[in-house]
N, C-alpha and C. Protein backbone atom coordinates (compact mmCIF):
# COMPACT_ATOMS: atom_id res chain seq x y z
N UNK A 1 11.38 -62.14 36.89
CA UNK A 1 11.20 -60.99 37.76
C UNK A 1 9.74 -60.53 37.74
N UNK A 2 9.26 -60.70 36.58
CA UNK A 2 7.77 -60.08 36.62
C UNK A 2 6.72 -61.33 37.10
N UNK A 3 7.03 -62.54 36.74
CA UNK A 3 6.09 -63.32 37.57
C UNK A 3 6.44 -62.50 39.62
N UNK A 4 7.85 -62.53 40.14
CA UNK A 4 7.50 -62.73 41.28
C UNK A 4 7.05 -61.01 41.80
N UNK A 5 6.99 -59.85 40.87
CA UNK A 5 6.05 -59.11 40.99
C UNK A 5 4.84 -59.23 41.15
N UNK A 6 4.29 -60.13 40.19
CA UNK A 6 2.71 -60.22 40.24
C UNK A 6 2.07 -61.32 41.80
N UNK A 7 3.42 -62.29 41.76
CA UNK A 7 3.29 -62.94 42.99
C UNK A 7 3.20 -62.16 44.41
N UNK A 8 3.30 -61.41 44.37
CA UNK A 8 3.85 -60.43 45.23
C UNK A 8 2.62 -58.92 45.42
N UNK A 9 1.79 -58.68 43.96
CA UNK A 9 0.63 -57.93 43.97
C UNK A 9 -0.58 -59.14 44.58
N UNK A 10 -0.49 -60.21 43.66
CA UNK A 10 -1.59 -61.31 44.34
C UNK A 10 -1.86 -61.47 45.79
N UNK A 11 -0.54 -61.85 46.76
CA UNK A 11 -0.66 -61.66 48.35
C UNK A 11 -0.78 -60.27 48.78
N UNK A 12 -0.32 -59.69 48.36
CA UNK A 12 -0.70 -58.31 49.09
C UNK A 12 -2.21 -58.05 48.98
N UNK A 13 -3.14 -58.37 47.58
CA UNK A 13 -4.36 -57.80 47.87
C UNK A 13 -5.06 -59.32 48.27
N UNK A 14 -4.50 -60.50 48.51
CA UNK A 14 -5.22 -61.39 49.26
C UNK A 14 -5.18 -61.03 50.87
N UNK A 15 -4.29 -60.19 51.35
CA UNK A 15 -3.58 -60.24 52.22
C UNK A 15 -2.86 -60.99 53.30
N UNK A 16 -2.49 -61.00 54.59
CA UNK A 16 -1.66 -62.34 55.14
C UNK A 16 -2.44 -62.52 56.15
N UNK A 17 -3.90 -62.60 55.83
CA UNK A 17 -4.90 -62.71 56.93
C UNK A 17 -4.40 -64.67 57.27
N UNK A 18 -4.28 -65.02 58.38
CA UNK A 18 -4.51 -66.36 58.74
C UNK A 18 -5.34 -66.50 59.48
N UNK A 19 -5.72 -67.97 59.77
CA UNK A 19 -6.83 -68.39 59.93
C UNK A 19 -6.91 -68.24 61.77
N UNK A 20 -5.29 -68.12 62.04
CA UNK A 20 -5.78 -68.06 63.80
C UNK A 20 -5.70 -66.15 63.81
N UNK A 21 -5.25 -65.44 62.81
CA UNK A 21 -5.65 -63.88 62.87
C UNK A 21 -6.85 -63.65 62.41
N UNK A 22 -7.64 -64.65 61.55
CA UNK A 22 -8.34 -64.23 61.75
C UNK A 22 -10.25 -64.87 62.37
N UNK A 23 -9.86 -65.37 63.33
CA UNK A 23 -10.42 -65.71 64.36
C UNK A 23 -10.71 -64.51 65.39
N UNK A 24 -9.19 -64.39 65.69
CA UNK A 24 -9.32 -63.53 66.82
C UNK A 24 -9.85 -61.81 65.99
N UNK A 25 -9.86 -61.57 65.28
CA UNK A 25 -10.24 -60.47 64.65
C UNK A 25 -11.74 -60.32 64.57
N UNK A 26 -12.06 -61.78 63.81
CA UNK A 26 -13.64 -62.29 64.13
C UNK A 26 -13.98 -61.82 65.37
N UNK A 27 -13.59 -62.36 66.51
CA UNK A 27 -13.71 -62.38 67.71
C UNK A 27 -13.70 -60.82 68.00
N UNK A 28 -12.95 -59.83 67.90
CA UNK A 28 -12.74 -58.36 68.10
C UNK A 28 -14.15 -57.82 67.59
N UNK A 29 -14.54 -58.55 66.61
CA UNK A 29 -15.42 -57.54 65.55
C UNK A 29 -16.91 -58.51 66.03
N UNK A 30 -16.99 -59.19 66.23
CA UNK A 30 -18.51 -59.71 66.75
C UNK A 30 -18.71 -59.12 68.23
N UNK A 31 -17.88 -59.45 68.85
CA UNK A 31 -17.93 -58.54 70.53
C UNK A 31 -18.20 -57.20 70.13
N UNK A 32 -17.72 -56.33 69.17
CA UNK A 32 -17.93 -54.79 69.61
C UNK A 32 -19.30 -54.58 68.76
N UNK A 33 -19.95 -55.72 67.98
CA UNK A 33 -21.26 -55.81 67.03
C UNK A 33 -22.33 -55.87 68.00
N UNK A 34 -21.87 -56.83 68.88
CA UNK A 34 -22.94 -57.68 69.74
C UNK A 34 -23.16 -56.24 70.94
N UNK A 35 -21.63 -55.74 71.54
CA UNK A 35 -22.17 -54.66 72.38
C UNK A 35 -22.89 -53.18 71.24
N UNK A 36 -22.61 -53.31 70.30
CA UNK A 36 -23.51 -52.07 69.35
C UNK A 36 -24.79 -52.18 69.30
N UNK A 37 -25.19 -53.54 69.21
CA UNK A 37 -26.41 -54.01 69.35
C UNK A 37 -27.42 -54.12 70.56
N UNK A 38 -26.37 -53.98 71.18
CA UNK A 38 -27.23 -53.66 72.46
C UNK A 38 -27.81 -54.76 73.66
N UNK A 39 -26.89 -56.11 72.93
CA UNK A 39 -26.96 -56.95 74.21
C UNK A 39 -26.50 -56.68 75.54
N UNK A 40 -27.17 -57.02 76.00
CA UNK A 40 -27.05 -57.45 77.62
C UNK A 40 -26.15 -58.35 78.36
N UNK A 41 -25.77 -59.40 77.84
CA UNK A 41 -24.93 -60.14 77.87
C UNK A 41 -23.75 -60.43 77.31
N UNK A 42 -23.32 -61.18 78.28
CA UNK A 42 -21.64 -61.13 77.72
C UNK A 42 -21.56 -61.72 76.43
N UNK A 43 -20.60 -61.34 75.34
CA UNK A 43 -20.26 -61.63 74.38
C UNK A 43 -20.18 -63.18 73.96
N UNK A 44 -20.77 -64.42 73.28
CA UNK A 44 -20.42 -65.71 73.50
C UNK A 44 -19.48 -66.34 72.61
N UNK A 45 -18.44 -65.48 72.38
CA UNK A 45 -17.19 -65.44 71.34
C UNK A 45 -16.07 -65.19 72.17
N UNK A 46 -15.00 -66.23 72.56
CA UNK A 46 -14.29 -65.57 73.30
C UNK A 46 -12.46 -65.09 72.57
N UNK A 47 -12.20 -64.51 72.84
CA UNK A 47 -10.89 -63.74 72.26
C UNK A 47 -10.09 -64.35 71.19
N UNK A 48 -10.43 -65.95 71.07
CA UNK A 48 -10.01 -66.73 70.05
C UNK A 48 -10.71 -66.77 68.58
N UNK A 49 -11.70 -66.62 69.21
CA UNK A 49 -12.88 -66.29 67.92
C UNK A 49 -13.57 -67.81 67.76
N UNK A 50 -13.32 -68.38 68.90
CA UNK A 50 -14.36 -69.64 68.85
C UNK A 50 -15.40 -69.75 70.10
N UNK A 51 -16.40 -70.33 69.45
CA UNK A 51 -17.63 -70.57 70.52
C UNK A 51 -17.93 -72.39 71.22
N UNK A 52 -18.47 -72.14 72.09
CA UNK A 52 -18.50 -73.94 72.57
C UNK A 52 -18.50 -75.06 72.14
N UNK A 53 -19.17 -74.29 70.56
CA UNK A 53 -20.10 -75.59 69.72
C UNK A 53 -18.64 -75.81 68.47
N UNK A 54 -17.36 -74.68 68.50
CA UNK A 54 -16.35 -74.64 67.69
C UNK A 54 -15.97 -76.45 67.73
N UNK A 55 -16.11 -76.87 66.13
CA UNK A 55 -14.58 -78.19 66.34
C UNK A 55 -13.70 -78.11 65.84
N UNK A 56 -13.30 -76.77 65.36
CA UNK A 56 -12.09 -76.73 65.09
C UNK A 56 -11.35 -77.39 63.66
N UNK A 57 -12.83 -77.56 62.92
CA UNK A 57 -12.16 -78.11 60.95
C UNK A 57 -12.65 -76.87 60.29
N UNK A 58 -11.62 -76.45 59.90
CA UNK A 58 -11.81 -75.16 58.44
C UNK A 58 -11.38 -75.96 57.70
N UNK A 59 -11.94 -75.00 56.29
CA UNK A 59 -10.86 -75.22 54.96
C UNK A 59 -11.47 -74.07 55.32
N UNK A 60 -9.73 -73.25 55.35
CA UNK A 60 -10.11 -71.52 55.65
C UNK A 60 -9.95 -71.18 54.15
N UNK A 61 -10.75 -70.20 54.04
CA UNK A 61 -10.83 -69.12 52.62
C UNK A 61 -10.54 -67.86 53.60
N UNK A 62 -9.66 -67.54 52.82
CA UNK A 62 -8.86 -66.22 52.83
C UNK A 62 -9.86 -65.24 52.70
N UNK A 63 -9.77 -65.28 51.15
CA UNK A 63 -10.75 -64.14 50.65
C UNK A 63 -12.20 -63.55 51.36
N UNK A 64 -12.54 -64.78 51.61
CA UNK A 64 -13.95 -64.76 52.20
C UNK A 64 -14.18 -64.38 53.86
N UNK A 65 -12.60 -64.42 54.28
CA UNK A 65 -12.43 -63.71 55.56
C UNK A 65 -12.20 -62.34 55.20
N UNK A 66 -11.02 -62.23 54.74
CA UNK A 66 -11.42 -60.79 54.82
C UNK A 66 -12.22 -59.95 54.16
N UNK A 67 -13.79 -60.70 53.78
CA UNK A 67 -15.06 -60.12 53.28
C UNK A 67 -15.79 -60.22 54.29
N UNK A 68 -15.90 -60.92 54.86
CA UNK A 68 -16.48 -61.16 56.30
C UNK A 68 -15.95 -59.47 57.11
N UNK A 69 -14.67 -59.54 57.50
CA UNK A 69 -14.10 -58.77 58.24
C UNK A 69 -14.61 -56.94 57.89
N UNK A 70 -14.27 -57.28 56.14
CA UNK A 70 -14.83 -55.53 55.95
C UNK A 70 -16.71 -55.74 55.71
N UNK A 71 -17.28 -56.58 55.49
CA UNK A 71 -18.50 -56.05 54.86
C UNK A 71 -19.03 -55.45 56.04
N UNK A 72 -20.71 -55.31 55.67
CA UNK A 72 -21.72 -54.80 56.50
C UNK A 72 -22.48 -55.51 57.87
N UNK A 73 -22.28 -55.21 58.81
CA UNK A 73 -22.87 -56.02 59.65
C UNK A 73 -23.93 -55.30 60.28
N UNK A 74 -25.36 -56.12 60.46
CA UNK A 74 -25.98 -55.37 61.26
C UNK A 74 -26.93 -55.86 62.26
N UNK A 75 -27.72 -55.08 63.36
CA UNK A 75 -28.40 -55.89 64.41
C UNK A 75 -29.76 -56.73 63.57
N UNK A 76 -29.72 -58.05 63.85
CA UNK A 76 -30.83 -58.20 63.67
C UNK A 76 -32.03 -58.21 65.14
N UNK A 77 -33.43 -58.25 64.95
CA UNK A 77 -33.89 -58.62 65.97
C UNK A 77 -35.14 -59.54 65.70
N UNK A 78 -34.43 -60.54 64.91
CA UNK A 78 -35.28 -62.21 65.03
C UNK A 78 -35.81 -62.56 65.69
N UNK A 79 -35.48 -62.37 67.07
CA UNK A 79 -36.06 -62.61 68.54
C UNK A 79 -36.31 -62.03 69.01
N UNK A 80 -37.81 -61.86 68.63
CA UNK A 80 -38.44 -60.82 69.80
C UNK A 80 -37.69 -60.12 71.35
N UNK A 81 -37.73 -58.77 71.38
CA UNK A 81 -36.83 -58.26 72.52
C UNK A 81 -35.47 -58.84 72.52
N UNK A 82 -34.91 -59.37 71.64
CA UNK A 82 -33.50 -59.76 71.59
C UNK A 82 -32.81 -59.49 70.42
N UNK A 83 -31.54 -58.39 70.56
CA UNK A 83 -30.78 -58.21 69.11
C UNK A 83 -29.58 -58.88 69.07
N UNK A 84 -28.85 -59.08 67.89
CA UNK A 84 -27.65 -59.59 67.93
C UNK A 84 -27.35 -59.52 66.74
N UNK A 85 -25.90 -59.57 66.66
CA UNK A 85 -25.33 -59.23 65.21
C UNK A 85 -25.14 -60.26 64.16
N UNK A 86 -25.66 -59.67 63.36
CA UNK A 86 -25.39 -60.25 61.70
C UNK A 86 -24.60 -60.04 61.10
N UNK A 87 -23.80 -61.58 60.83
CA UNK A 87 -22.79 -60.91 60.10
C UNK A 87 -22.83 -61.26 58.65
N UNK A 88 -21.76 -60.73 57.90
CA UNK A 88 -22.40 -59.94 56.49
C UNK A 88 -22.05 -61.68 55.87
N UNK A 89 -22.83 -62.20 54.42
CA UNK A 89 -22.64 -63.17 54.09
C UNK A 89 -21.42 -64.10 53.78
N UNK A 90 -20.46 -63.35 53.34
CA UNK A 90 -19.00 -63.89 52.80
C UNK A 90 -18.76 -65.12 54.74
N UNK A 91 -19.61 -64.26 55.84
CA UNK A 91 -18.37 -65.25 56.85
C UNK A 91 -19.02 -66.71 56.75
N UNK A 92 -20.37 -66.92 56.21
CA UNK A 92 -20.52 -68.07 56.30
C UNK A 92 -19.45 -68.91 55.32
N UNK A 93 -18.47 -68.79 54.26
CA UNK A 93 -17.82 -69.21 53.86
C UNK A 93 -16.24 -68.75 54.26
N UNK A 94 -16.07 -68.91 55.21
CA UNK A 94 -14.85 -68.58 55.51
C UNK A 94 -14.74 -70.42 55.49
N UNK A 95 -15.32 -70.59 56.14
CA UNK A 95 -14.65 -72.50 56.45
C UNK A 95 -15.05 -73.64 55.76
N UNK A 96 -14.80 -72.79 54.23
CA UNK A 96 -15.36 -74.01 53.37
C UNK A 96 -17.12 -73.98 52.84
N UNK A 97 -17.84 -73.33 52.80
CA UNK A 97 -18.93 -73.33 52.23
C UNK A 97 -20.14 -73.39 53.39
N UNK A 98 -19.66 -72.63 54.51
CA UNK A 98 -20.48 -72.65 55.68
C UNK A 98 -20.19 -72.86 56.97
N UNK A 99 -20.81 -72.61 57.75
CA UNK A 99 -20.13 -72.63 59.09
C UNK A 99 -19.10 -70.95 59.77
N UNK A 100 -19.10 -70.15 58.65
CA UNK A 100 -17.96 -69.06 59.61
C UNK A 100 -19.00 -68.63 60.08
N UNK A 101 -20.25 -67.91 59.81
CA UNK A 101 -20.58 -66.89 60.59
C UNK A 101 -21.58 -67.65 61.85
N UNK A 102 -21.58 -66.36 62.96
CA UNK A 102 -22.06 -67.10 64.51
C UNK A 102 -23.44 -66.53 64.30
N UNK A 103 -24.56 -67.02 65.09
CA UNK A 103 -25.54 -66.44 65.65
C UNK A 103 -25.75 -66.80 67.01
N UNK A 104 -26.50 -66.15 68.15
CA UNK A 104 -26.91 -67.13 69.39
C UNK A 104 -27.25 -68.28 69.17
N UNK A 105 -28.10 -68.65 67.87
CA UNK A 105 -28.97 -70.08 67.87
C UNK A 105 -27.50 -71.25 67.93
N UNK A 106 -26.68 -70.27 67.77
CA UNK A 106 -25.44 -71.17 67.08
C UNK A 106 -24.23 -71.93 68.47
N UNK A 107 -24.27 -70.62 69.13
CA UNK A 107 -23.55 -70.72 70.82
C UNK A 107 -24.60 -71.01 71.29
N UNK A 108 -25.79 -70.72 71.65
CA UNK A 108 -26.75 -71.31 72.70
C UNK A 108 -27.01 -70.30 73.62
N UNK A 109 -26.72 -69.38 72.99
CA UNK A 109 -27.03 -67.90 74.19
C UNK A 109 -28.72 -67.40 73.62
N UNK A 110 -29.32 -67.97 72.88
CA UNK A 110 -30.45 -66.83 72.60
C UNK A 110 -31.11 -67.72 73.89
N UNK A 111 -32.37 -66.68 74.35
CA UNK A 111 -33.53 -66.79 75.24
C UNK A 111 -33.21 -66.51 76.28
């Protein structure tokens, strides 16, 4: 009984984030970054939480999504007259040791 307690504290504070929830959550939270930031253009994340250049291999980390999801994000402006959001370090490991988090250089929207 007390193992499937603790089984049971373990998922709850991993939580039941999945990898297609949390895409689209990605996706929720870079669109409302990118319009905070003050682009001009349409968002290049679309509702799935994948971009053109997506192929679609994770080894999803849990944890590291939903560190992604709560940390700090903020505008950078790398590019001269152009901002866009940064996202906080944990998303580059959402898919295995690199690759979660987006930038334009990444979709092909900067310039």
């Amino acid at each position: 009984m007390r193992n499937l307690v603790y089984l049971a504290a373990v998922a709850s504070l991993a939580g039941c984030l999945s990898e297609a929830k949390y895409n689209q959550k990605y996706a929720e939270k870079y669109c409302e970054e990118w319009a905070a930031c003050g682009v001009a253009t349409e968002c290049p994340i679309d509702s799935t939480g994948t971009s053109a250049e997506d192929d679609g291999s994770c080894d999803f980390d849990r944890k590291a999504a939903n560190d992604c999801l709560k940390g700090e994000w903020t505008c950078s402006d790398g590019l001269e007259g152009y901002n866009f959001p940064e996202t906080p370090a944990a998303c580059d490991n959402v898919c295995g040791g690199g690759g979660g988090g987006t930038t334009p250089e990444d979709t092909g929207s900067a310039g």
